[in-house]
Protein backbone atom coordinates (compact mmCIF):
# COMPACT_ATOMS: atom_id res chain seq x y z
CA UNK A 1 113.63 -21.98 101.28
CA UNK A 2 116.92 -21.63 99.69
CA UNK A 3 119.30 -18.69 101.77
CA UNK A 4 118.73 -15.99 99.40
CA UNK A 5 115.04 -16.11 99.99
CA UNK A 6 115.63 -16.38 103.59
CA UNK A 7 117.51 -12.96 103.53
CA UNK A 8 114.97 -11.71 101.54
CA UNK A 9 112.20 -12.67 103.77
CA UNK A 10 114.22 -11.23 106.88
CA UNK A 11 114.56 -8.32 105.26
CA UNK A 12 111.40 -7.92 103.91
CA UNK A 13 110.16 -8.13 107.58
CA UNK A 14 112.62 -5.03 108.52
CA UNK A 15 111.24 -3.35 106.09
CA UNK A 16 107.63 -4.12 107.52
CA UNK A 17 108.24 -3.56 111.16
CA UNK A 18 109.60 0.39 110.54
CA UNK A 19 107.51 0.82 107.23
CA UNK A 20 104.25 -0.02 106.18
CA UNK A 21 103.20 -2.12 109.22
CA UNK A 22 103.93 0.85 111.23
CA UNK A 23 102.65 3.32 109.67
CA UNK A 24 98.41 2.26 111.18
CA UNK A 25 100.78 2.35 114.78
CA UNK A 26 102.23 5.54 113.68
CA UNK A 27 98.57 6.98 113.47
CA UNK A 28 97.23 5.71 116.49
CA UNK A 29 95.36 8.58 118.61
CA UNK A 30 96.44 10.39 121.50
CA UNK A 31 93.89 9.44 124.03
CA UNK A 32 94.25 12.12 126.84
CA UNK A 33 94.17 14.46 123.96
CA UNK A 34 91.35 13.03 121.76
CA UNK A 35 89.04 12.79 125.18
CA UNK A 36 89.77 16.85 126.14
CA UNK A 37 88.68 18.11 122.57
CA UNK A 38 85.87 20.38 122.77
CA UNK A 39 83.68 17.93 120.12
CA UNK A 40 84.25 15.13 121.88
CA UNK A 41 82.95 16.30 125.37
CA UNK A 42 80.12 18.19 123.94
CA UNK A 43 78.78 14.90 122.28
CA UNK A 44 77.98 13.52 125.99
CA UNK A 45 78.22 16.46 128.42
CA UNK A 46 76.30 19.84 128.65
CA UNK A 47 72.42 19.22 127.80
CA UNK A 48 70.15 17.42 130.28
CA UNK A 49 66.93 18.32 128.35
CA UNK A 50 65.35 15.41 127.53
CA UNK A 51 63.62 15.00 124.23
CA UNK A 52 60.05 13.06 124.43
CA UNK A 53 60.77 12.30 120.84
CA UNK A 54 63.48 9.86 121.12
CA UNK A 55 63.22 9.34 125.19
CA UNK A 56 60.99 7.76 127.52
CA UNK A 57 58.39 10.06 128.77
CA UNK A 58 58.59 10.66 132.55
CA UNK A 59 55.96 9.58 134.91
CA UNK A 60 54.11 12.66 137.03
CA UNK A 61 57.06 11.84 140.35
CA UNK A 62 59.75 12.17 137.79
CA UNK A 63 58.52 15.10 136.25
CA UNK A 64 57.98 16.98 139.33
CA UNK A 65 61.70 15.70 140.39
CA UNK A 66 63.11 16.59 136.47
CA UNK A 67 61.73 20.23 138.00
CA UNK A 68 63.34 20.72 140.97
CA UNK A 69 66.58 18.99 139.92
CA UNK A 70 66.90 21.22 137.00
CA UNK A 71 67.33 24.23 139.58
CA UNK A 72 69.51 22.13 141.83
CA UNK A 73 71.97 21.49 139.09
CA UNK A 74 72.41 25.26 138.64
CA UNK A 75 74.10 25.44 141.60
CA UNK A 76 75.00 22.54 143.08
CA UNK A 77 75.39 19.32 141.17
CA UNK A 78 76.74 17.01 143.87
CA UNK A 79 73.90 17.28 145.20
CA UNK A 80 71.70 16.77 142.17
CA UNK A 81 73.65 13.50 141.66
CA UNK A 82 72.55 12.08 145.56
CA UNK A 83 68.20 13.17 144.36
CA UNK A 84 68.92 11.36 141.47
CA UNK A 85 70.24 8.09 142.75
CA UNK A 86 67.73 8.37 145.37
CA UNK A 87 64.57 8.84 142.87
CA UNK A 88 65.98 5.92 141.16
CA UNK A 89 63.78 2.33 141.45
CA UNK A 90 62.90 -0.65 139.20
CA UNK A 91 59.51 1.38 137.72
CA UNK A 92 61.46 4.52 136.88
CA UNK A 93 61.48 5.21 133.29
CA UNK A 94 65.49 5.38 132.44
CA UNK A 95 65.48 8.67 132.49
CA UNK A 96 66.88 9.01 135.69
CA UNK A 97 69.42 6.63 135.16
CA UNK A 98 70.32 8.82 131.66
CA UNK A 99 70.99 11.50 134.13
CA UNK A 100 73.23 10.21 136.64
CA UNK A 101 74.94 8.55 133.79
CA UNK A 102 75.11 11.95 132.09
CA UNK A 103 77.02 13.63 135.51
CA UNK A 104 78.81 10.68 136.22
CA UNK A 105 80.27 11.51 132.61
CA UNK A 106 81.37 15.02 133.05
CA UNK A 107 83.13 14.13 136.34
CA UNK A 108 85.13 11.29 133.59
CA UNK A 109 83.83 8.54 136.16
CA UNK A 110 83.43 6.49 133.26
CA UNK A 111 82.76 3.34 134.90
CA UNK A 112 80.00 4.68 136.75
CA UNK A 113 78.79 6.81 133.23
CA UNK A 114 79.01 2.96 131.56
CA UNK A 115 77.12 1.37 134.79
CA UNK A 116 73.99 3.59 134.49
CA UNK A 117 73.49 4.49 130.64
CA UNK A 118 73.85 0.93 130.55
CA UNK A 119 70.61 0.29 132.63
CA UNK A 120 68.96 3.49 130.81
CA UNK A 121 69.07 1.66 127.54
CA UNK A 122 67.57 -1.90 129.07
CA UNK A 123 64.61 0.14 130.32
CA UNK A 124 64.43 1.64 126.88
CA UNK A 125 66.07 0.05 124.26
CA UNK A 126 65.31 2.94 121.91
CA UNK A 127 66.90 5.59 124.42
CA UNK A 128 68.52 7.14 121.68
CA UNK A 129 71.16 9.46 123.33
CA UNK A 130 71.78 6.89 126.03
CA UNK A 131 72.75 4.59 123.57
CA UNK A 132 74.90 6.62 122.25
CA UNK A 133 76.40 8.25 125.13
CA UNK A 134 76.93 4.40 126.10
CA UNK A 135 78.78 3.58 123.52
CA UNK A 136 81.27 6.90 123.42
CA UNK A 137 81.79 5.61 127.56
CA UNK A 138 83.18 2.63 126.15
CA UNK A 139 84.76 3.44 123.36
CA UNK A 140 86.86 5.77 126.16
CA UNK A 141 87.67 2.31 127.83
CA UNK A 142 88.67 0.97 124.67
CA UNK A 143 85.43 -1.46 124.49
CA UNK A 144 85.45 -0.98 120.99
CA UNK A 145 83.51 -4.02 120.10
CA UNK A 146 81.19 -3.59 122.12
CA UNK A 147 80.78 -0.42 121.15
CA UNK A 148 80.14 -1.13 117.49
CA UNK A 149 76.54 -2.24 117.96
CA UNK A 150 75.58 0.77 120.47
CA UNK A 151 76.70 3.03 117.41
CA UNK A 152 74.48 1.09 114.72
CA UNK A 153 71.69 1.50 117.09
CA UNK A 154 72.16 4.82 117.68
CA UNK A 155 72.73 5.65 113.83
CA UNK A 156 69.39 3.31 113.40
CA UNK A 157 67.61 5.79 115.67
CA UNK A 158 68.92 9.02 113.86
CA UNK A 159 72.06 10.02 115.01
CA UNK A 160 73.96 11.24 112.28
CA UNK A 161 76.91 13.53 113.96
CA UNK A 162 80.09 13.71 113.03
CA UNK A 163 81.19 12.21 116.34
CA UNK A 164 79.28 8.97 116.16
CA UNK A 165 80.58 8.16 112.45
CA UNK A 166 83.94 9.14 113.55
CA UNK A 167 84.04 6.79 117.28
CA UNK A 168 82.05 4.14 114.99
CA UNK A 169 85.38 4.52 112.69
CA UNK A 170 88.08 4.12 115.79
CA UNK A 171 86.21 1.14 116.66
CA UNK A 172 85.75 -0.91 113.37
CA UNK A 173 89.93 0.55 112.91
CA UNK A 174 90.37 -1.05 116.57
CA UNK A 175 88.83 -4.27 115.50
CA UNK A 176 90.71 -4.72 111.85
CA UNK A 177 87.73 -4.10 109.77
CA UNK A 178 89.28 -1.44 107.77
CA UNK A 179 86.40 -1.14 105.09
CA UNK A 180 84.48 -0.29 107.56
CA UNK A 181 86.65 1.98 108.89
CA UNK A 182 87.14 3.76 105.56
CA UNK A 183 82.57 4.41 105.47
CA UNK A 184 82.24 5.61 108.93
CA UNK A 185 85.82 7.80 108.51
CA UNK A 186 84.22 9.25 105.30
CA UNK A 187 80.41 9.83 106.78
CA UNK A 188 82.54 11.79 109.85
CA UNK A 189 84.65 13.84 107.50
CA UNK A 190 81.78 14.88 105.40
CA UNK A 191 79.88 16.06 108.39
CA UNK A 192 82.71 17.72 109.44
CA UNK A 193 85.71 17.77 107.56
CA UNK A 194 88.10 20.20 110.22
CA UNK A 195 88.35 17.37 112.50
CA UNK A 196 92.02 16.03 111.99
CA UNK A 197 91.83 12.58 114.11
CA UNK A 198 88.77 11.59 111.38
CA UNK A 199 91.53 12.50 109.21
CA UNK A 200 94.62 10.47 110.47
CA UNK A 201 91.51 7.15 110.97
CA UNK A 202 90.79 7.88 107.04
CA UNK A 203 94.47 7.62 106.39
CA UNK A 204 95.27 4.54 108.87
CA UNK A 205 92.20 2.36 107.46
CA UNK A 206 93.82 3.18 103.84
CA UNK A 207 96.76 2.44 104.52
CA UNK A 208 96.19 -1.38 105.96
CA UNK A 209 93.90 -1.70 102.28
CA UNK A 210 96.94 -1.26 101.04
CA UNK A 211 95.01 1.71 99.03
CA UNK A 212 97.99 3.55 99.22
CA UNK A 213 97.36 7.03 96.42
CA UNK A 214 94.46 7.53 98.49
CA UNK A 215 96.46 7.63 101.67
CA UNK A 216 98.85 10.00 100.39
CA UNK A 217 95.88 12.69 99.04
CA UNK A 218 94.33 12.63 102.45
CA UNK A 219 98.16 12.90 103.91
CA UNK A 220 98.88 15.25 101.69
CA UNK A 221 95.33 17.75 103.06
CA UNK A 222 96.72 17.62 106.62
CA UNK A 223 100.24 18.38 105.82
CA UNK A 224 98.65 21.64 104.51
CA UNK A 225 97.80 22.32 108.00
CA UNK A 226 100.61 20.81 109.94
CA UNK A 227 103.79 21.03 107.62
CA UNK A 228 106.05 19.60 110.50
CA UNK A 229 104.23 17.06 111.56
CA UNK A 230 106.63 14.26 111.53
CA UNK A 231 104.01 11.44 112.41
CA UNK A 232 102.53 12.70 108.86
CA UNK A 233 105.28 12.64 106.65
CA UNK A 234 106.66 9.26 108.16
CA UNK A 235 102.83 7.82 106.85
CA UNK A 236 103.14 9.37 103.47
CA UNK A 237 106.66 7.58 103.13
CA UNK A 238 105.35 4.10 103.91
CA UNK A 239 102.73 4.61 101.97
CA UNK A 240 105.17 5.60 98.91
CA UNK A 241 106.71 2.13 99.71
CA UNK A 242 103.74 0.44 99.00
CA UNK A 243 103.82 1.86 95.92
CA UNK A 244 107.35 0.43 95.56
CA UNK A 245 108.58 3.85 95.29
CA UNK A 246 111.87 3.63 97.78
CA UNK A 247 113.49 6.72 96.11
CA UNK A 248 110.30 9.01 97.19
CA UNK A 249 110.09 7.49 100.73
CA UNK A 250 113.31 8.19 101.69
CA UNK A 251 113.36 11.69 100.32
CA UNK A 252 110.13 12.44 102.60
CA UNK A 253 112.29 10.76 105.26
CA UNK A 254 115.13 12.68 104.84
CA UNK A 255 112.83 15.84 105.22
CA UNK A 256 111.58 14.52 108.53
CA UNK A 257 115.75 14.23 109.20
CA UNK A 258 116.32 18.08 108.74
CA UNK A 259 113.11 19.17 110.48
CA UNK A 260 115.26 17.15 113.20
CA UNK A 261 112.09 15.09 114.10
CA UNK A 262 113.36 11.67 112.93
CA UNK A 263 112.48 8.88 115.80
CA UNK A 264 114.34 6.28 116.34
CA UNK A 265 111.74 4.11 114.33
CA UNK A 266 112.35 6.62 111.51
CA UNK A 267 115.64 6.50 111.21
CA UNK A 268 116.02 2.73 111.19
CA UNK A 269 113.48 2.78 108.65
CA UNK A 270 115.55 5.08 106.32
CA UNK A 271 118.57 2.46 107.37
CA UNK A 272 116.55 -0.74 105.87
CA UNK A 273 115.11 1.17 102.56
CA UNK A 274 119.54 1.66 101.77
CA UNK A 275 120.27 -2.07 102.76
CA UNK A 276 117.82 -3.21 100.32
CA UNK A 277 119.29 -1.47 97.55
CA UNK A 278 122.28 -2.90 98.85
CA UNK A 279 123.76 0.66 99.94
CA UNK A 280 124.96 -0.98 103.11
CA UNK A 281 127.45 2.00 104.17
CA UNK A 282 124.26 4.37 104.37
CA UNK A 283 121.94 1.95 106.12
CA UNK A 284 124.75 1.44 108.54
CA UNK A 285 124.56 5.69 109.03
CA UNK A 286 121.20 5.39 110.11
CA UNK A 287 121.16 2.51 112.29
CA UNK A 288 123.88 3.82 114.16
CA UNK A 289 122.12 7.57 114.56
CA UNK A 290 118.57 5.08 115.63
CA UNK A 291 120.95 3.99 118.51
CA UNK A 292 122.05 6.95 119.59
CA UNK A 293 118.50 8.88 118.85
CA UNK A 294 116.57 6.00 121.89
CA UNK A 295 118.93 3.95 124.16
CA UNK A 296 115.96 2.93 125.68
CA UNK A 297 114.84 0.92 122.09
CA UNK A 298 114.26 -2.65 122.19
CA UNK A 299 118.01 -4.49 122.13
CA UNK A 300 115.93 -7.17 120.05
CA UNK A 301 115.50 -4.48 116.87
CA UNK A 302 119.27 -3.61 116.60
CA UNK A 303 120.34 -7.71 116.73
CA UNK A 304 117.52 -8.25 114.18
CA UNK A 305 119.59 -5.67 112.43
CA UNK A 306 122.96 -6.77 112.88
CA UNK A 307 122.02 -10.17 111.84
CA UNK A 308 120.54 -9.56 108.49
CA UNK A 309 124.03 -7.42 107.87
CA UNK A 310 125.67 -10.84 108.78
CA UNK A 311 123.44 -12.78 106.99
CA UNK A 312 123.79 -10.04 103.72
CA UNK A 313 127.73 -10.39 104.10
CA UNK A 314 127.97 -6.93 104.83
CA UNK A 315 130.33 -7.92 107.81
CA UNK A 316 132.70 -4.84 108.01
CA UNK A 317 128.90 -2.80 108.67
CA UNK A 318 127.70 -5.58 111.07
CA UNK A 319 130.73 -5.25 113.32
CA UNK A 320 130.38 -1.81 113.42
CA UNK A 321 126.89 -1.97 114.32
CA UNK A 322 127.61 -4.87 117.07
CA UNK A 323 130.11 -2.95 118.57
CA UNK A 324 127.32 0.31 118.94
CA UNK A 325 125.08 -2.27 120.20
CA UNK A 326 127.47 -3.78 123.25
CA UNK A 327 128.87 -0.62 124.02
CA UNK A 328 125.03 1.16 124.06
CA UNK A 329 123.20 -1.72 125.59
CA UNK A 330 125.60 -3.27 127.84
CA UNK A 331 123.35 -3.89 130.95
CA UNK A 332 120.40 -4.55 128.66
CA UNK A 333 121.50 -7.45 126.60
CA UNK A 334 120.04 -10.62 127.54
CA UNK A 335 121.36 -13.84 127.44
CA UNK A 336 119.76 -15.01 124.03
CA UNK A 337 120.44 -11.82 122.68
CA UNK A 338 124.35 -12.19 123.83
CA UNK A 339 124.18 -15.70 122.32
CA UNK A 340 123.10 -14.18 119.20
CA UNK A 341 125.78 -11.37 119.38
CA UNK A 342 128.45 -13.85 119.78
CA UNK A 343 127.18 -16.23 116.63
CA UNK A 344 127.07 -13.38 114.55
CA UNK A 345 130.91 -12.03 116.06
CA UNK A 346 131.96 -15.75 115.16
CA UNK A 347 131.05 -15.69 111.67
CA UNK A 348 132.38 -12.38 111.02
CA UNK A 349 135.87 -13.20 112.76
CA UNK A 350 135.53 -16.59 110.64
CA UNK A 351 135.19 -14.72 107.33
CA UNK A 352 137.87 -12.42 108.28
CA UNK A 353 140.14 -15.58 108.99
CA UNK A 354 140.89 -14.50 112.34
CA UNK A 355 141.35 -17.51 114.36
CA UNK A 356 142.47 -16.16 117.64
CA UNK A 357 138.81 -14.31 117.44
CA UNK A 358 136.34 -16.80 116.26
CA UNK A 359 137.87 -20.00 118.55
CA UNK A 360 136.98 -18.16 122.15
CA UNK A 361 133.70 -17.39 120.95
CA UNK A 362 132.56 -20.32 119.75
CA UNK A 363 134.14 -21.76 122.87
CA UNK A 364 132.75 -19.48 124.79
CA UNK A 365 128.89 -20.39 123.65
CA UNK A 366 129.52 -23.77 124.11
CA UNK A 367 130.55 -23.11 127.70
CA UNK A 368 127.50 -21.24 128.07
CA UNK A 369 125.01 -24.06 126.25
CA UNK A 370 126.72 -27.53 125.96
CA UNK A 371 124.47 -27.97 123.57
CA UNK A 372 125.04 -25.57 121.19
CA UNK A 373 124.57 -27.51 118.13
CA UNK A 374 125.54 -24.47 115.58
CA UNK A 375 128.61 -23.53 117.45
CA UNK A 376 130.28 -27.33 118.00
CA UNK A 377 129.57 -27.88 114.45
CA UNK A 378 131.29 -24.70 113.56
CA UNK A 379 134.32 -25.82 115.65
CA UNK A 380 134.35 -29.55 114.26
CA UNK A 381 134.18 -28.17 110.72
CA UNK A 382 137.16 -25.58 111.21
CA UNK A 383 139.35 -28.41 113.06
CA UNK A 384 138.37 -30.16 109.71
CA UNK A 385 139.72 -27.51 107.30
CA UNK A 386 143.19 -27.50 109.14
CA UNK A 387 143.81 -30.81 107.67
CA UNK A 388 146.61 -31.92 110.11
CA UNK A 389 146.37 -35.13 112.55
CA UNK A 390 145.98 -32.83 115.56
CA UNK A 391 142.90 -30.81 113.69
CA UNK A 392 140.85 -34.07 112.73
CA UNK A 393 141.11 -35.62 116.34
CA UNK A 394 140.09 -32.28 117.51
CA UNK A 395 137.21 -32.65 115.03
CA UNK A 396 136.23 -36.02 115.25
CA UNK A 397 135.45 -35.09 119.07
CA UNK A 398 133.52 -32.03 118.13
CA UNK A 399 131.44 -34.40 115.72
CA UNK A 400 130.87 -37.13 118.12
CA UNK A 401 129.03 -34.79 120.61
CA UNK A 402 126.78 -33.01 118.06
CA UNK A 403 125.77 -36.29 116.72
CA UNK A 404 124.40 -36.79 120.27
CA UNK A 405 122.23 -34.41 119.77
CA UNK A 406 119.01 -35.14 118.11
CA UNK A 407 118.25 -32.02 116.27
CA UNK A 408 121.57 -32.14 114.48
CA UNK A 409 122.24 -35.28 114.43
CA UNK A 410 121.75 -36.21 110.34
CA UNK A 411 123.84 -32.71 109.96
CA UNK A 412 126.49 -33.45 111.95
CA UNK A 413 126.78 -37.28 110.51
CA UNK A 414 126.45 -35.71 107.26
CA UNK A 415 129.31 -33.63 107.93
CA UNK A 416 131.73 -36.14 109.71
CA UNK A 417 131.30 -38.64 106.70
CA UNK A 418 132.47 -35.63 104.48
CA UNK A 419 135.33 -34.82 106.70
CA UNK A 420 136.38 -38.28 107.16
CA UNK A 421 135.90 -38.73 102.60
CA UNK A 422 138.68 -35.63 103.19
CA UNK A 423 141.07 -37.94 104.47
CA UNK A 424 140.30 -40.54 102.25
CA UNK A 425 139.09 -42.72 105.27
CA UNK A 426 136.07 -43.92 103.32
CA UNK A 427 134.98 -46.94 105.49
CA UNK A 428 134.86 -44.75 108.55
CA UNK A 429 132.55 -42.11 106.50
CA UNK A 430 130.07 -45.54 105.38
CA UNK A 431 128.42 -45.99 108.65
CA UNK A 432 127.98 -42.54 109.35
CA UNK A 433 125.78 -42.24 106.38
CA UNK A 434 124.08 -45.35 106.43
CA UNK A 435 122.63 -43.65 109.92
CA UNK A 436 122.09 -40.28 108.54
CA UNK A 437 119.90 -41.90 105.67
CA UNK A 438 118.07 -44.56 107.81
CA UNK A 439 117.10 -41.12 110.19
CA UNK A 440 116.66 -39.35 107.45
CA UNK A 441 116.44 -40.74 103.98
CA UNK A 442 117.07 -38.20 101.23
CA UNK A 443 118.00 -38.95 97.48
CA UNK A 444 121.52 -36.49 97.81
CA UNK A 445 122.21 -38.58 101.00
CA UNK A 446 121.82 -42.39 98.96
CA UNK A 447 124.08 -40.70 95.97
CA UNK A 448 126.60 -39.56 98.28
CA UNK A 449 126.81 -43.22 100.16
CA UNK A 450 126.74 -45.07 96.96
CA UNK A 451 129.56 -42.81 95.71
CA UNK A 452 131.24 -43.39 98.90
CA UNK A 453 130.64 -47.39 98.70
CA UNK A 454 132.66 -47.36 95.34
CA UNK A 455 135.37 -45.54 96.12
CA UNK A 456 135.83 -47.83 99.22
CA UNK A 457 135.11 -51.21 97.35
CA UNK A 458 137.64 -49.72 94.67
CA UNK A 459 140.64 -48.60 97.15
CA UNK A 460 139.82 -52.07 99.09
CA UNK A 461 140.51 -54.14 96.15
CA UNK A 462 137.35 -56.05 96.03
């Protein structure tokens, strides 16, 4: 992969990891407040009727027990809980079990809920709101898989709410199978098309089918409703970017800038749509303000940053933004991340031709890694470019301990035989590239030695 396409590539992955990637993460549910809307506790809680239809019937003891605890849970359901789990036994009909699961539920003892709808439905496998209720109980502990074939079942049986299509949704969303996602989304919004987190699963499957207009028109219907959400317009933006339309997602983003709702995510999104239409002085506006918006952000994302500057040759922004970075970060940085810093401050102070700059760093990181194969080969080929006796020895010692190690070894042979063809030492460059090309044998490599071989033979005079 040639060093455009590496640039490319890195970018491409900014781009990803605040844009369309981000945008399913974006839409990701609020659980405390999913589990305390009104629809979602009614589909479980509330009704202890049972139906003879779908249920199993109850022997004569349970029905006289159903009686009495019917009263008792008027007024004091503690203790309708203890006659339950005392009336249960291996001949009772699930019912029972349905029942304590049921109150175990409303108390949000879910493991409990799980625990006894659980041995409803292996009683009676065709328990219909067991089965369900079993599967909403572990949806809420994110057992989404196993979830998945409670809902079928349930469906199978003849439950056809809004709430099971929509929980059947969150779990085939939870589990990648976005098609899926999309039928279930669609059966739940058609039941009941108000319900907004239906909405936001409809949008989040569409968006990972990379079916992005669609995304946008159901974007669009709950921006009607909730104009400032930012969570919404920062979608519809990544969604405009899979439809390679830059210029609309960063208007929507700039919108989500003067509602003063950008996140730092946002804003370093906006920063990596400008850098890859090579407006680096605007990119650089926005990564700085994604700094200051979360100093609590993942170091990593700003270095990942800096580095594609570096790597763009946008060095005046990428000095800028390392300089945020240290002075933001300072007791955050780790030690690869520091290491990365300084590689990055070496190049720039390299293509600024400041000596006294790049020298101590690249010392530096060899003092801190020995073998630090990039940085002794960046020192070796400087010492090179002076071109004076003192420069060469300096370099030929540089050389001599990356070719000791075995990752750069062809490189660095490569490069002392060229440094050594500078001085028009060509027997001393011969052996170094008879090594690299018996390690490593590569057509460029033969040309370059028999080039080598001729000019020696001809200087030599035989």
């Amino acid at each position: 992969m040639t060093k455009s396409n590496l640039l490319k590539s890195a970018l491409s992955g900014l781009l990803c990891a605040a844009g369309i990637l981000s945008a399913s993460a974006q839409l990701e549910y609020n659980a405390e407040e999913f589990w305390s809307q009104p629809h979602i506790r009614e589909a479980y809680l509330g009704n202890y009727e049972l139906n003879t239809k779908t249920e199993p019937k109850l022997s004569e003891t349970e029905q006289e027990v159903f009686r009495e605890l019917l009263e008792l849970m008027k007024t004091d359901k503690n203790a309708a809980l203890q006659m339950l789990l005392t009336n249960i036994t291996p001949e009772s009909s699930g019912a029972m079990e349905f029942l304590v699961g049921s109150l175990y539920g409303e108390r949000d003892d879910v493991e409990n809920a799980m625990k006894y709808f659980t041995l409803a439905v292996e009683k009676y496998p065709n328990f219909l709101r067991a089965r369900r209720n079993l599967a909403i109980m572990l949806v809420q502990n994110a057992k989404f898989e196993e979830a998945i074939g409670h809902f079928i079942k349930a469906i199978d049986l003849g439950s056809r709410d809004t709430t099971t299509f929509g929980l059947l949704g969150l779990c085939y969303v939870n589990g990648s199978k976005f098609i899926s996602a999309e039928t279930a989304y669609r059966e739940a919004i058609m039941l009941n098309p108000k319900i907004k987190d239906w909405q936001l699963g409809l949008a989040k499957s569409l968006l990972n089918q990379k079916k992005y207009e669609e995304a946008i028109a159901v974007l669009e219907e709950i921006l009607l409703d909730e104009p400032e959400n930012e969570i919404i317009w920062i979608s519809q933006a990544n969604a405009y970017l899979g439809l390679d339309d830059p210029e609309t997602a960063v208007a929507i983003q700039e919108i989500v800038d003067r509602l003063g709702k950008s996140t730092a995510a946002s804003l370093e999104f906006m920063g990596n749509i400008y850098m890859s239409r090579n407006l680096n002085d605007l990119a650089l506006t926005y990564y700085r303000k994604a700094i200051k918006k979360d100093p609590k952000r993942s170091v990593k994302t700003h270095v990942d940053t800096a580095d594609i500057l570096v790597g763009r040759g946008a060095f005046e922004e990428a000095e800028v933004l390392i300089k945020d970075i240290r002075s933001s970060y300072a007791d955050r940085i780790a030690k690869n991340q520091d290491t990365r810093l300084l590689r990055m401050e070496s190049h720039i102070a390299m293509n600024n031709g400041e000596i006294e700059v790049f020298i101590p760093i690249l010392e530096r990181l060899i003092e801190n890694d020995p073998l630090d194969g990039d940085a002794l080969m960046m020192l070796a080929d400087h010492y090179t470019s002076q071109a004076t006796i003192d420069g060469f020895s300096r370099a030929d010692l540089y050389y001599e301990r990356v070719a000791k190690i075995t990752e750069f070894e062809v490189k660095a042979l490569i490069a002392w035989a060229r440094s050594y063809v500078s001085r028009e030492q060509y027997g001393k460059a011969i052996p170094h590239l008879e090594r690299a090309n018996t390690l490593e044998p590569r057509p460029f490599i033969t040309r370059y030695l028999e080039g080598v071989r001729k000019i020696h033979i001809a200087n030599s005079g035989y």
